[in-house]
Protein backbone atom coordinates (compact mmCIF):
# COMPACT_ATOMS: atom_id res chain seq x y z
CA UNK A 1 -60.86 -9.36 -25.42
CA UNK A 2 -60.74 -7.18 -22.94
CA UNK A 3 -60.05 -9.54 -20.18
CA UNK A 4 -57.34 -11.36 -22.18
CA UNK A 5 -55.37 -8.12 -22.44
CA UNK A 6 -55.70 -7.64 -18.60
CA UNK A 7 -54.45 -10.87 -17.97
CA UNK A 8 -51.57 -10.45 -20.49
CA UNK A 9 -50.66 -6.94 -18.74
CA UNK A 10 -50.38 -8.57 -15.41
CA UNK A 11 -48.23 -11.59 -16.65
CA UNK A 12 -45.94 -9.28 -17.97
CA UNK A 13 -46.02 -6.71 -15.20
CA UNK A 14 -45.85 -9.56 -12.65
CA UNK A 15 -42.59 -11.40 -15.03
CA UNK A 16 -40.62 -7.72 -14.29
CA UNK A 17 -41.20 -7.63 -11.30
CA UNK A 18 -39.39 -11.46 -10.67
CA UNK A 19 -36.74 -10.19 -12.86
CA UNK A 20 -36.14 -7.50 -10.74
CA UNK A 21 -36.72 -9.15 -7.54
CA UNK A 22 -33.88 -12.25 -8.73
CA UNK A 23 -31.65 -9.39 -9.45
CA UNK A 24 -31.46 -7.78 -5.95
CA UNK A 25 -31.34 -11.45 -4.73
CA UNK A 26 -28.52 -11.41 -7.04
CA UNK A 27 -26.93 -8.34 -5.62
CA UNK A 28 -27.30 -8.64 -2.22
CA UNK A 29 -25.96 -12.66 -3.05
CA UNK A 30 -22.81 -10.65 -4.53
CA UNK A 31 -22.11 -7.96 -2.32
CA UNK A 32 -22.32 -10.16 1.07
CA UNK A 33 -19.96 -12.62 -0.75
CA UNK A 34 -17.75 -9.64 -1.87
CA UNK A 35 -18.10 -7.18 1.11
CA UNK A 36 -19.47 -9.32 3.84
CA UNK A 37 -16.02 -9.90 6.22
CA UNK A 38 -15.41 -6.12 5.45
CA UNK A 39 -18.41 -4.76 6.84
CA UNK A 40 -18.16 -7.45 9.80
CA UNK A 41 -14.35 -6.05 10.99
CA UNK A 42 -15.20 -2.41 10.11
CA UNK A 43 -14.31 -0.34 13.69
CA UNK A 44 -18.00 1.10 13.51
CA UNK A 45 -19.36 -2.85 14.40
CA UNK A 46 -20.87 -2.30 18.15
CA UNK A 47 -20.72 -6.55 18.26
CA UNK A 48 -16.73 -6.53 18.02
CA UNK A 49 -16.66 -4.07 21.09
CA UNK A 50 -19.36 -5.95 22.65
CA UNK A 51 -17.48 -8.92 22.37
CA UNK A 52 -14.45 -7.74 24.20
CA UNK A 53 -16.72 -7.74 27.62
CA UNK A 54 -17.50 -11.94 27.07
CA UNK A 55 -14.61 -13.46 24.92
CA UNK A 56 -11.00 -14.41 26.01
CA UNK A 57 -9.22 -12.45 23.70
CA UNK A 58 -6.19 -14.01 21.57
CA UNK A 59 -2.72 -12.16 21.37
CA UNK A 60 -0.85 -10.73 18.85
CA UNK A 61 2.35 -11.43 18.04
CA UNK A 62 5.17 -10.13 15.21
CA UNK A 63 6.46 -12.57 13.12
CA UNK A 64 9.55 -13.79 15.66
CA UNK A 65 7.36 -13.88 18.15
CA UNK A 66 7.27 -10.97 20.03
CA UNK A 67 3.98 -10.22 21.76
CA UNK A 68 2.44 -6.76 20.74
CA UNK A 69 -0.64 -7.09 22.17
CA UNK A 70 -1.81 -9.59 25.13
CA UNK A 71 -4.27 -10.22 28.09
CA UNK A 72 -2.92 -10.37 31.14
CA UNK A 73 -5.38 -10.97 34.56
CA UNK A 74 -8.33 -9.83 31.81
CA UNK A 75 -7.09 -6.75 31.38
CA UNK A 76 -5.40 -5.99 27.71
CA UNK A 77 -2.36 -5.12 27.55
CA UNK A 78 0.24 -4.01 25.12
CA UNK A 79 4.14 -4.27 24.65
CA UNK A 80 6.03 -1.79 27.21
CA UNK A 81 8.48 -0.82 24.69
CA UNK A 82 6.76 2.68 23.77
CA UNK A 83 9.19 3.28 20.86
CA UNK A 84 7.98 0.01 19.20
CA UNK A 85 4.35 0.96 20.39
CA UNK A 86 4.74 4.00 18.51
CA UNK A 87 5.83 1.96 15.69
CA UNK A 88 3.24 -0.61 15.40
CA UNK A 89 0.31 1.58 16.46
CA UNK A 90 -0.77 1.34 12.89
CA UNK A 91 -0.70 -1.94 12.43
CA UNK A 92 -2.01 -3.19 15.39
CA UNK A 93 -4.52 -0.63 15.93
CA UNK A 94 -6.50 0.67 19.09
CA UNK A 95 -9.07 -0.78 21.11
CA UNK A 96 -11.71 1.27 20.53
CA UNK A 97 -12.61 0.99 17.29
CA UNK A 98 -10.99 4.88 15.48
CA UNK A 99 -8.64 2.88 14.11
CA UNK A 100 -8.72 -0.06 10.72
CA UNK A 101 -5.72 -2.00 12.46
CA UNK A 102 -5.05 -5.69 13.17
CA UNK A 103 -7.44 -5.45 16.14
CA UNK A 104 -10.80 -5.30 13.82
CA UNK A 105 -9.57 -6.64 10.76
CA UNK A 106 -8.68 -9.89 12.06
CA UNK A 107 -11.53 -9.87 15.10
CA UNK A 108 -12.77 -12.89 13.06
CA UNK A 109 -9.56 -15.23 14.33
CA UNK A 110 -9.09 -12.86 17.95
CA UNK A 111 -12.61 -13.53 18.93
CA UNK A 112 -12.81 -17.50 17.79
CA UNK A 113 -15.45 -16.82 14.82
CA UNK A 114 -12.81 -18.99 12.96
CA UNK A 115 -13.23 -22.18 14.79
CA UNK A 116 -16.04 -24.51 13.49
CA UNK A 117 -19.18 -24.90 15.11
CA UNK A 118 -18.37 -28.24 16.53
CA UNK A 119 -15.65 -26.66 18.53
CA UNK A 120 -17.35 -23.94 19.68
CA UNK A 121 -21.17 -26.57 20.83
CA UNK A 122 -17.67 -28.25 22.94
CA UNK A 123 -16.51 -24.99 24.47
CA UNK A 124 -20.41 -23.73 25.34
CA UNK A 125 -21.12 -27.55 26.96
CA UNK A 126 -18.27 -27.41 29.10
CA UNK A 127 -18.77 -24.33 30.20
CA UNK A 128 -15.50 -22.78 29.42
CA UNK A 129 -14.82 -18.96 28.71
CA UNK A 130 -14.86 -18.57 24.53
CA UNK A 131 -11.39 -18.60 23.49
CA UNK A 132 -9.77 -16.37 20.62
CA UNK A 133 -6.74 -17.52 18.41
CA UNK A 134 -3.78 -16.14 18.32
CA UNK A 135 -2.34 -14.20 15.40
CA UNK A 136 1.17 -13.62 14.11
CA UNK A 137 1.92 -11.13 12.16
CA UNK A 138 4.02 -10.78 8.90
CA UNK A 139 5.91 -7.34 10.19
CA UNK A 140 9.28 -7.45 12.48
CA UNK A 141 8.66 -5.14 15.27
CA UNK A 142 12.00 -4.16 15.42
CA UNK A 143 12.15 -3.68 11.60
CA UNK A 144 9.27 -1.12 11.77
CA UNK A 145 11.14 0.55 14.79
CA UNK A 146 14.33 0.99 12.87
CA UNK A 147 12.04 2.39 9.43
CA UNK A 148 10.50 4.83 12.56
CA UNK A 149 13.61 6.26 13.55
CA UNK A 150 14.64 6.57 10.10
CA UNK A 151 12.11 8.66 9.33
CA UNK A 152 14.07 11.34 11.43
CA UNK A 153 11.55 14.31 12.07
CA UNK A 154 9.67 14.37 9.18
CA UNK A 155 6.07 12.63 8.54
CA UNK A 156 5.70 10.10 6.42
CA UNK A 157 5.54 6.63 5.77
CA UNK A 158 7.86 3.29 5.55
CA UNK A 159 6.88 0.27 3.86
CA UNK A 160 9.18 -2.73 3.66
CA UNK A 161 7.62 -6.08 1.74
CA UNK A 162 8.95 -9.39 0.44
CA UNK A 163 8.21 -8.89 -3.01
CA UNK A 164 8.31 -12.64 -4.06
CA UNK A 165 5.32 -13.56 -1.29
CA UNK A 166 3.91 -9.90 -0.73
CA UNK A 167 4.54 -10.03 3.41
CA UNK A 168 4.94 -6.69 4.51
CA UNK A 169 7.77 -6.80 6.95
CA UNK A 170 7.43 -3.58 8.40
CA UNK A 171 4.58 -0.64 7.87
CA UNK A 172 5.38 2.72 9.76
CA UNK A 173 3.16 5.65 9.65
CA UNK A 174 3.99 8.76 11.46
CA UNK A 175 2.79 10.57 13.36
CA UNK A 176 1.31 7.81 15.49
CA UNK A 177 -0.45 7.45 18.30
CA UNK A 178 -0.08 5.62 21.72
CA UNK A 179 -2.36 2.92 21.47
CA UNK A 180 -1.89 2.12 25.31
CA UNK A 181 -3.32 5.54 25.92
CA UNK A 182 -6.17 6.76 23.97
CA UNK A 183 -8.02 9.38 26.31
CA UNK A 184 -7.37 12.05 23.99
CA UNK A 185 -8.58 10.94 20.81
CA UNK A 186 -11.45 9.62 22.71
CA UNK A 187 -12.39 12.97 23.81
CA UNK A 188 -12.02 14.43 20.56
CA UNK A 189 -8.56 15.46 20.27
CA UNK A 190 -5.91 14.96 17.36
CA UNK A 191 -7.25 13.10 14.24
CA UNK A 192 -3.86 13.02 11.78
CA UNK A 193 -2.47 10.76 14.13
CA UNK A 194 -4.69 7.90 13.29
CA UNK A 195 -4.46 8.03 9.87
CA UNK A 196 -2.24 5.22 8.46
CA UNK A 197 -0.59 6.88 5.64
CA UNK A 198 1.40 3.59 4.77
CA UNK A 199 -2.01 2.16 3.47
CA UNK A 200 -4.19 5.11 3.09
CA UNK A 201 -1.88 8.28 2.48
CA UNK A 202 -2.76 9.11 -1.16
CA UNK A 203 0.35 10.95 -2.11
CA UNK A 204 1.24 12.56 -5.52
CA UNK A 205 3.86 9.86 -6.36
CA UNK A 206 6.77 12.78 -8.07
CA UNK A 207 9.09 11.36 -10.27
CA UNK A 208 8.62 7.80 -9.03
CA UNK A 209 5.72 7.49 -11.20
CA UNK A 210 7.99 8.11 -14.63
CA UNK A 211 8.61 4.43 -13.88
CA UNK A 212 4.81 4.42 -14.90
CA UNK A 213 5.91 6.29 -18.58
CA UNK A 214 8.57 4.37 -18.88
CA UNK A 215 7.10 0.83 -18.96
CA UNK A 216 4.48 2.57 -21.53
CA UNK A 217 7.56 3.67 -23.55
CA UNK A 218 8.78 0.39 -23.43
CA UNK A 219 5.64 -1.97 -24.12
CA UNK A 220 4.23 0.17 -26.62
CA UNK A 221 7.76 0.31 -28.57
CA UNK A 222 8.67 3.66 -27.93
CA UNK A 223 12.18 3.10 -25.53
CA UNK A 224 14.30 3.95 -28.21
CA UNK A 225 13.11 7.77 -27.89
CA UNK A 226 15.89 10.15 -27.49
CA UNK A 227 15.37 13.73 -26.81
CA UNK A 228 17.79 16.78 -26.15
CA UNK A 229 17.50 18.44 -22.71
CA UNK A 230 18.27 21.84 -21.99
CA UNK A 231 16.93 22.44 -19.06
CA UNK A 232 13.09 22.54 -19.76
CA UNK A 233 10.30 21.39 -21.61
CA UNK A 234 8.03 23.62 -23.45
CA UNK A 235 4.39 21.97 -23.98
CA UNK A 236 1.99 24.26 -25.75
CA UNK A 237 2.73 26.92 -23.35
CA UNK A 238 3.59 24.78 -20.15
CA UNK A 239 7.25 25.17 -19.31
CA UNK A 240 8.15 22.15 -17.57
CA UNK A 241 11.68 22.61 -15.52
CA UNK A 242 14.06 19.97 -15.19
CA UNK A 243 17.05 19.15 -12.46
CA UNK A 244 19.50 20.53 -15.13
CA UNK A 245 21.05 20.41 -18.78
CA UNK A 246 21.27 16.88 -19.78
CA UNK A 247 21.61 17.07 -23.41
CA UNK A 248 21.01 14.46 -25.25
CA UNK A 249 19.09 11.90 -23.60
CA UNK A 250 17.71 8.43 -23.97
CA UNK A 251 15.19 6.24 -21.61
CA UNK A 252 18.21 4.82 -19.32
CA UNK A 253 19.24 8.47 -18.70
CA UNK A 254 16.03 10.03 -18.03
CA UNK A 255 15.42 7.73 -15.42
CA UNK A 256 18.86 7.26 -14.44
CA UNK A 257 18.63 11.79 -13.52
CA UNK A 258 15.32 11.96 -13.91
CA UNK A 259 14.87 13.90 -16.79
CA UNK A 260 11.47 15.99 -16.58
CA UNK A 261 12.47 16.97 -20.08
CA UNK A 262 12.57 13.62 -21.37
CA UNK A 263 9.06 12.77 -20.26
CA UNK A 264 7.42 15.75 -20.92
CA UNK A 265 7.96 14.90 -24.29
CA UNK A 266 8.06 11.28 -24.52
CA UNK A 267 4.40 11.82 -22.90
CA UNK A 268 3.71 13.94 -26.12
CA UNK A 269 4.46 10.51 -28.52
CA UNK A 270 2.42 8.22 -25.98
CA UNK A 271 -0.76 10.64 -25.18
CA UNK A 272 -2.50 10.58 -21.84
CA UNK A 273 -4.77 7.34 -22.77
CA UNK A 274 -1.42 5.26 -23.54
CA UNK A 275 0.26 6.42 -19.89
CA UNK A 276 -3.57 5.81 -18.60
CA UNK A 277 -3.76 2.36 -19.70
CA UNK A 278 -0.47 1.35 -18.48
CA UNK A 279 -1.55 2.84 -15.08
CA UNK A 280 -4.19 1.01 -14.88
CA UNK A 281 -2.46 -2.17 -15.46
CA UNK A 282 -0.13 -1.29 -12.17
CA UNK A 283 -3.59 -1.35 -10.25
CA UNK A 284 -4.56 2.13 -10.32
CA UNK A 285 -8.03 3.51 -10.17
CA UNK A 286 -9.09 0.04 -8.63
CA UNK A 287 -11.07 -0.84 -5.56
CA UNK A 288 -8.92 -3.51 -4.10
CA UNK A 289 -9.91 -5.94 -1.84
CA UNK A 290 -6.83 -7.54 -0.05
CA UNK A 291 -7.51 -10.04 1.91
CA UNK A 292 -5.42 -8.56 4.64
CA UNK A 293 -5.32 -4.95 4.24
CA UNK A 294 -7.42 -2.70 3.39
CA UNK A 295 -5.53 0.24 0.73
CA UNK A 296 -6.20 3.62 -0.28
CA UNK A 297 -7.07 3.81 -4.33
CA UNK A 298 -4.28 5.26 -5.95
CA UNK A 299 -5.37 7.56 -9.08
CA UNK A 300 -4.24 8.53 -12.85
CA UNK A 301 -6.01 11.10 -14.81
CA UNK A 302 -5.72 10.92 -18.33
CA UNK A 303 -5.36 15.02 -19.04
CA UNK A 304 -7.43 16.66 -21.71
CA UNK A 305 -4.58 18.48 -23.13
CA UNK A 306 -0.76 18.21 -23.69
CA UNK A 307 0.38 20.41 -21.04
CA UNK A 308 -1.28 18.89 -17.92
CA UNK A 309 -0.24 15.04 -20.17
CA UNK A 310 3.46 16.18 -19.36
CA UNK A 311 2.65 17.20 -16.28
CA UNK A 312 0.77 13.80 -15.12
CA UNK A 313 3.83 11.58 -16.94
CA UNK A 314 6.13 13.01 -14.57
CA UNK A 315 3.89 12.05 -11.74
CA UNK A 316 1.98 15.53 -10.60
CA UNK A 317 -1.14 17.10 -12.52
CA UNK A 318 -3.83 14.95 -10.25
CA UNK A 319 -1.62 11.64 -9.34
CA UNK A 320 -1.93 9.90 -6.34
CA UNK A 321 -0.12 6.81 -5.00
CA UNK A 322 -0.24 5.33 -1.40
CA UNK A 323 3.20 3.99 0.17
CA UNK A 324 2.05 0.73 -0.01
CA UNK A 325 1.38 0.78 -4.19
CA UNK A 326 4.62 2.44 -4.95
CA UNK A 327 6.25 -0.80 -3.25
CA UNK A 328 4.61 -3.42 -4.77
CA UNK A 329 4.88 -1.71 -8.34
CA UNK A 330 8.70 -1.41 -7.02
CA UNK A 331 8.63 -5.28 -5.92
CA UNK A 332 6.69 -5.73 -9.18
CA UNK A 333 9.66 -4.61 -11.31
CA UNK A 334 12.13 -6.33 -8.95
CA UNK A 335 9.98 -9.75 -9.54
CA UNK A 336 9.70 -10.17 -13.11
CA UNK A 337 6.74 -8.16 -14.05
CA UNK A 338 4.73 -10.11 -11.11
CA UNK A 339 3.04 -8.05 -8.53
CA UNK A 340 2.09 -9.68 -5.61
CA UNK A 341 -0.83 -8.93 -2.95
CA UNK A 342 -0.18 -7.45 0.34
CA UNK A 343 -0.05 -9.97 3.14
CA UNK A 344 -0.16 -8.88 7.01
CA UNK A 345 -1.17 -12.30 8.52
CA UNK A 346 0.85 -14.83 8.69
CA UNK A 347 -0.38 -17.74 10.73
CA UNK A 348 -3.15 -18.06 13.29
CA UNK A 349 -3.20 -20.59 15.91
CA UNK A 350 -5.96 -21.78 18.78
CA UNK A 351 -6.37 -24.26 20.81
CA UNK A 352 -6.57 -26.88 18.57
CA UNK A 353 -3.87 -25.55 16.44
CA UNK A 354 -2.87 -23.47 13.25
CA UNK A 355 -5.93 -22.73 11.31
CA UNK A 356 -4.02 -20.38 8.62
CA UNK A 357 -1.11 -20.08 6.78
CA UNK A 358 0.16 -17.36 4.63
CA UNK A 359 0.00 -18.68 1.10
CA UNK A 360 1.16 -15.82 -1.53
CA UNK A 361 -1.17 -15.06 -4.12
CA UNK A 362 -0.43 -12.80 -7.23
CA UNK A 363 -2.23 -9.29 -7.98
CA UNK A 364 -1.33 -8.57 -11.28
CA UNK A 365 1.47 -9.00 -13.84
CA UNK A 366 1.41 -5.84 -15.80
CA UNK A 367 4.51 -6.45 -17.86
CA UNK A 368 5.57 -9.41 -19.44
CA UNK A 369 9.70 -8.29 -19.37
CA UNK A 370 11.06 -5.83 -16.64
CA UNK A 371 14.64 -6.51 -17.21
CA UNK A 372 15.23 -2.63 -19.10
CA UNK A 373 13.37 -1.07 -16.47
CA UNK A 374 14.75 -3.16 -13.42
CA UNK A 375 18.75 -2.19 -15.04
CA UNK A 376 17.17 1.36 -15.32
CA UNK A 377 16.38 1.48 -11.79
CA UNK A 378 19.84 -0.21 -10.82
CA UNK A 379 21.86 2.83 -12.25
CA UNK A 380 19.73 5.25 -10.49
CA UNK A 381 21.23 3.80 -7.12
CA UNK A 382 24.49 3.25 -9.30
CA UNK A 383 25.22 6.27 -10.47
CA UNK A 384 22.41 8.71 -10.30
CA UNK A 385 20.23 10.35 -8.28
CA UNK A 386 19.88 7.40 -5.50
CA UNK A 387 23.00 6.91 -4.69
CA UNK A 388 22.38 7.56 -1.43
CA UNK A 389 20.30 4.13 -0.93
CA UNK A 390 23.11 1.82 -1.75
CA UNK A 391 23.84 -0.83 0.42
CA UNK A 392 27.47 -2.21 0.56
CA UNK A 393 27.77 -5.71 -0.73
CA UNK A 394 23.99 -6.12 -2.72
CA UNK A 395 22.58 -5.04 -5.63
CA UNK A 396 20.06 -2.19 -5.15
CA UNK A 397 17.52 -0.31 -7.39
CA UNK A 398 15.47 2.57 -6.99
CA UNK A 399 13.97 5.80 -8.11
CA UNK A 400 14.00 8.77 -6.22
CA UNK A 401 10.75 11.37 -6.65
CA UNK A 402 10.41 14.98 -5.16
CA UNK A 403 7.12 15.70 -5.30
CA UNK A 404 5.46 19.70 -5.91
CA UNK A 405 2.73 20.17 -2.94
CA UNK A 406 0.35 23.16 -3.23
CA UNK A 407 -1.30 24.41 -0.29
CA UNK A 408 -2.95 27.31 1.00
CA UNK A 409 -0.18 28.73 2.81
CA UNK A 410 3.18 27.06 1.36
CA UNK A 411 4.53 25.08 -1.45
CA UNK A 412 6.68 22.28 0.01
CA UNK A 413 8.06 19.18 -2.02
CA UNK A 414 7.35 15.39 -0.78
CA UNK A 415 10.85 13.34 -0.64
CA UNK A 416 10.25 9.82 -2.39
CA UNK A 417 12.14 6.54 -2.94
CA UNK A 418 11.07 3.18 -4.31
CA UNK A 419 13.42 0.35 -4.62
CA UNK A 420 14.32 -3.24 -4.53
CA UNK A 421 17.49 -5.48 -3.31
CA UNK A 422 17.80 -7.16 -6.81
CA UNK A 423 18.71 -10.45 -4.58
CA UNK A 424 17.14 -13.90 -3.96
CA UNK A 425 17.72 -14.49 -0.20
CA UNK A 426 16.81 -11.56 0.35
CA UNK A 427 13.81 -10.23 -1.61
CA UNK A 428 13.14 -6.82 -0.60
CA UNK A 429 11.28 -3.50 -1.81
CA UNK A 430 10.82 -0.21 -0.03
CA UNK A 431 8.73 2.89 -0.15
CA UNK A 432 9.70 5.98 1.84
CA UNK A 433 7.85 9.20 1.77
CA UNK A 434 9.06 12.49 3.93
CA UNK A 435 6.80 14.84 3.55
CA UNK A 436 7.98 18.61 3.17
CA UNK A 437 11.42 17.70 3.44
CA UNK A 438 12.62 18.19 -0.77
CA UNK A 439 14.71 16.08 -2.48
CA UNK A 440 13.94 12.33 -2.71
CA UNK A 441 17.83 11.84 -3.45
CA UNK A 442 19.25 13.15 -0.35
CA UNK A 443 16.44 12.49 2.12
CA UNK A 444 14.74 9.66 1.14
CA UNK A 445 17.10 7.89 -0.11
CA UNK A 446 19.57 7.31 2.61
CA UNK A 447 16.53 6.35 4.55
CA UNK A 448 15.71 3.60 2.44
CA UNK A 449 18.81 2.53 3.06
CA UNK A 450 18.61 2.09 6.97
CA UNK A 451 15.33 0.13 6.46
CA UNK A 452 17.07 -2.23 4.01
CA UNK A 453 20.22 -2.93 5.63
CA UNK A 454 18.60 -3.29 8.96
CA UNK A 455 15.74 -6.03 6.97
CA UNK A 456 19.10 -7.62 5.46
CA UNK A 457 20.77 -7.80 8.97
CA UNK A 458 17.77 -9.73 10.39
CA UNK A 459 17.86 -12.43 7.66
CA UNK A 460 14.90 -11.24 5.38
């Protein structure tokens, strides 16, 4: 008896322990298929520097063309334009590895790990140098220069993107960095400088989020809520202060002059897991894995209590957004309730020719009718407070956001606008944040509008 309980003991003991070993095989199956090409192109791989010693680099180019980066006599080499430099740093990245720019992320194509093995047994027999592709990339270098300089002074971010295929056309983050001359970050100077806010700044999105509340208000049935503002909100002790006295006040107003009032209370009716839930269905608190970039993870909080609810619906308490989310939930509104994924790569090419195309693919569609909230948006550039982004001749809508910083030292506001050109040749959101320079309306604003009439003058 004794023996036949032994045995049955080790049967089971020895059945867990193939359970458990097919589950990590399992795992480690999932996580190579799911993180494999990340790890591969992260800048801390010793192999893609290593490579750069024994492999014919390919170039890379901006979408019309323009080399940014290049070998010439085996020495790399970028564009001698610093001011565009300056403007792509981000995007194209350094070679050294501090950076996550087009350099590592697309090493795979640069350094010929894209061409089969047949091609590469050809290139090893006759005894020719390994070859990389070439890449072009979805941005206009002169776009991103122009979304630079529009910046002014201020730091910040620019993101331009075609929201019916997701190409970004131009991705500025400043400050940059000189990626033709490194020596200083090398020796362990400056570090804000290589951060690409565009993709990674987590930023607390201001009143651009109340687009956010307002497509809760609106798919949960609540849009015909009308409130009376008189110049602040009182929630359970929290006074929340708005831009003025707006009296009485429906959805299209409160967006239209961003009515803190409004919100506050509409946020009241809703309750933080409604506004939470609707955030999450505009891809916040996700880990997502673009093929081509690689984003911050923008967060919503759902508060414990009514105060810090009103506080989040207006888009402080603990919200973050990066530049690159508020424009595709901006495109996302423009397109129809269709929110597409980020593209940076549009075709690469070798030597025996084109061995990717761009092919849009969709990230979420978190509404099923944006046409309130895309008129909303349109009377905000109309006649309220983002005037200041509209462009003669089209159709533009927006919302501006000034956004309450705490720090040690200072309180400074964040200037924000989102928007769209409501247009089908020409298909275009923006997100502009200035940081520490106030009001979204009169700072942000009129630089949105450089970006897009520059994008409109080039034909996108």
């Amino acid at each position: 008896m004794r023996n036949n309980s032994l045995r049955r003991n080790i049967s089971a003991l020895l059945l867990v322990f193939i359970v458990l070993f097919s589950g990590l095989i399992i795992y480690l199956g999932y996580v190579v298929f799911m993180y494999g090409e990340r790890w591969f192109v992260t800048p801390y791989n010793p192999r893609i520097q290593n490579m750069k010693t024994t492999i014919d680099a390919g170039d890379i180019l901006d979408r019309e063309g323009l080399p940014l980066l290049y070998t010439d006599d085996d020495e790399r080499e970028y564009i001698d334009d610093k001011d565009i430099r300056l403007s792509v740093a981000h995007i194209i990245g350094d070679g050294y590895g501090l950076t996550y720019g087009a350099q590592t992320f697309f090493a795979k194509y640069l350094f010929g790990f894209d061409k089969g093995s047949i091609e590469r047994i050809s290139d090893l027999l006759s005894g020719k140098e390994r070859q990389g592709s070439d890449i072009v990339l979805t941005i206009n270098a002169k776009l991103c220069e122009t979304a630079r300089d529009a910046l002014g002074e201020s730091d910040g971010a620019v993101v331009v993107m075609d929201y019916k295929t997701g190409e970004i056309l131009a991705s500025v983050s400043k400050p940059s960095f000189d990626p033709s001359d490194m020596s200083m970050f090398l020796e362990g100077g400056g570090e804000s400088e290589l951060v690409n806010r565009a993709f990674a700044g987590l930023y607390p999105p201001g009143s651009t989020f109340k687009l956010i509340t307002a497509a809760a208000l609106i798919e949960n049935d609540m849009a015909d809520f009308k409130t009376n503002c008189q110049g602040s909100a009182d929630i359970n002790g929290e006074k929340i202060a708005c831009l003025g006295e707006h009296g009485d006040i429906d959805l299209q107003g409160a967006i239209e002059h961003s009515c803190n009032t409004y919100f506050a209370e509409a946020s009241q009716l809703l309750g933080a897991v409604a506004i939470e839930k609707e955030a999450n269905k505009f891809l916040f608190n996700k880990e997502l894995l673009f093929d081509d970039v690689v984003m911050g993870e923008s967060v919503f909080e759902a508060a414990k209590n009514d105060g810090d609810t009103a506080w989040s619906a207006i888009g402080q308490y603990h919200d973050l957004v990066t530049p690159l989310h508020a424009c595709m939930i901006a495109g996302c509104i423009a397109n129809d309730g269709v929110m597409m994924e980020p593209k940076l790569l549009l075709e690469v090419s070798g030597s025996s020719g084109a061995s990717h195309k761009l092919s849009p693919v969709v990230a979420a569609k978190p509404m099923k009718d944006t046409k309130k909230l895309k008129q909303m948006m349109i009377s905000v550039v109309q006649s309220g407070t983002g005037t200041g982004a509209a462009v003669e001749g089209y159709t533009v809508g927006g919302k501006t956001g000034t956004a309450e910083v705490f720090g040690e030292n200072e309180n400074a506001d964040h200037a924000w606008f989102v928007g769209f050109v409501d247009d089908d040749e020409h298909p275009l959101a923006v997100a502009v944040i200035m940081e520490k320079t106030g009001s979204g309306g009169k700072n942000a604003a009129p630089a949105a509008k450089k970006v897009l009439e520059k994008a409109i003058k080039l034909g996108y």
